[in-house]
Protein backbone atom coordinates (compact mmCIF):
# COMPACT_ATOMS: atom_id res chain seq x y z
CA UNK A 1 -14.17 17.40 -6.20
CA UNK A 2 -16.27 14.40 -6.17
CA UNK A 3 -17.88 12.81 -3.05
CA UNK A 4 -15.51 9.62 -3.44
CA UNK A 5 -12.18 11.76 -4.26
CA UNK A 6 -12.91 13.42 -0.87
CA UNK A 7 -13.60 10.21 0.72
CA UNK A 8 -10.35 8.76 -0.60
CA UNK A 9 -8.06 11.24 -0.01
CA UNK A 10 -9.53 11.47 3.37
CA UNK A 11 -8.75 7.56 3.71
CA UNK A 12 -5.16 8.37 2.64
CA UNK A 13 -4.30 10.74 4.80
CA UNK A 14 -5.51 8.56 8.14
CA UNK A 15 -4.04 5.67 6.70
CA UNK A 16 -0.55 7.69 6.18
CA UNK A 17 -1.12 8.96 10.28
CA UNK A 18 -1.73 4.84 10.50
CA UNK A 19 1.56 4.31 9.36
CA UNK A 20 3.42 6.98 11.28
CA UNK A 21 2.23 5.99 14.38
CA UNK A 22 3.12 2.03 13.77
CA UNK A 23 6.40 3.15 13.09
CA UNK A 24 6.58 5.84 16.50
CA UNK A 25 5.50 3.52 18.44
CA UNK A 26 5.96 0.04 18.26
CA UNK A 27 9.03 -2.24 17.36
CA UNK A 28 9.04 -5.19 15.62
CA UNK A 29 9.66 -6.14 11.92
CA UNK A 30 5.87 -6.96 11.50
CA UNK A 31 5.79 -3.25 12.22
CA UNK A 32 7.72 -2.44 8.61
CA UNK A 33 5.29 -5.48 7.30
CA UNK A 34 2.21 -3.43 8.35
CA UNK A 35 3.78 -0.55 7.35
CA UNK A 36 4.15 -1.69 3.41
CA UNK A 37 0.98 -3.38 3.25
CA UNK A 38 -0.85 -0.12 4.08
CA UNK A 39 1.87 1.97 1.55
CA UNK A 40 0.80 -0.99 -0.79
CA UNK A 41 -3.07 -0.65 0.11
CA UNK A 42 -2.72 3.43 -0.51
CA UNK A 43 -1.07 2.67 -4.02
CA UNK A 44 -4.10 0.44 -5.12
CA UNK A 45 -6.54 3.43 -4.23
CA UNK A 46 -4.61 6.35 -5.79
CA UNK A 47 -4.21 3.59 -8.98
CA UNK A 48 -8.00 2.33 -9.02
CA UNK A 49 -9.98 6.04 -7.44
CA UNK A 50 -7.91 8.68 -9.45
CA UNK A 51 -6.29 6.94 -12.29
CA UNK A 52 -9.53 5.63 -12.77
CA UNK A 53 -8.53 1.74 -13.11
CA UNK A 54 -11.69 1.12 -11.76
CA UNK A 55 -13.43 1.94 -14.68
CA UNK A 56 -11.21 0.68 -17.24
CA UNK A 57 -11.68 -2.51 -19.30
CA UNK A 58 -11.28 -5.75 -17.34
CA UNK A 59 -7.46 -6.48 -18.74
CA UNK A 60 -6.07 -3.59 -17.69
CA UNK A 61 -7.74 -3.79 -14.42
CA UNK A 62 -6.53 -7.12 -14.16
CA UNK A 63 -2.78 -6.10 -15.23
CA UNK A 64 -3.08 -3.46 -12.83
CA UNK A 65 -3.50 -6.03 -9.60
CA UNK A 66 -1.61 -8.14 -10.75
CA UNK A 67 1.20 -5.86 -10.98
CA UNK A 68 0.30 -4.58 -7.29
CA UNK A 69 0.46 -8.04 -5.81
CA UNK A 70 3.95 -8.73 -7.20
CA UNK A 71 5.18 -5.75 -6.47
CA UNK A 72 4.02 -6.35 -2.84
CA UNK A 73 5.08 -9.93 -2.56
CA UNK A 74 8.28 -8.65 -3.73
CA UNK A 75 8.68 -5.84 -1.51
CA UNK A 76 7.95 -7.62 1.77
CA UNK A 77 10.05 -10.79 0.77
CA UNK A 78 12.89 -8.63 0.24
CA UNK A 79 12.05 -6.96 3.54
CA UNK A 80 11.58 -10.69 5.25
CA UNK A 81 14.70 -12.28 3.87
CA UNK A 82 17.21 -9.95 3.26
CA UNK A 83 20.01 -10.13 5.78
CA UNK A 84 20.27 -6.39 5.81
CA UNK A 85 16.81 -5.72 6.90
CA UNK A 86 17.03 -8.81 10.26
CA UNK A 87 17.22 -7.03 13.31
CA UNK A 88 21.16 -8.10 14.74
């Protein structure tokens, strides 16, 4: 295992105790904001660290955040806006 696999999976797994911990302890719906954004953050590293996106050609790379960033927009608008996820 590389230096920078162990480094990421290392960032994954405190950003995952991150998210547990925003969601034990605090209220709020910026709370499952924060919460995606670091899901969405974790996705980008698995995608660019160990699918190796990082070191692809500049298209794909480009596909590939591009993809991320709607996919998070779309998430946390859906989250925002939907009457289902308002707190009553």
């Amino acid at each position: 295992m590389t230096r920078l696999f162990f480094l990421t999976w290392l960032f994954l797994s405190l950003a995952s105790l991150l998210s547990w911990w925003l969601d034990a302890s605090m209220q709020g719906v910026w709370v499952g904001t924060a919460v995606l954004f670091v899901a969405f953050f974790k996705a980008r590293m698995v995608l660019m660290v160990f699918m190796e996106v990082r070191d692809a050609t500049p298209l794909l790379r480009w596909v590939c955040e591009a993809w991320l960033g709607i996919a998070c927009t779309a998430v946390i608008a859906t989250y925002w806006f939907a009457p289902f996820s308002l707190p009553g």
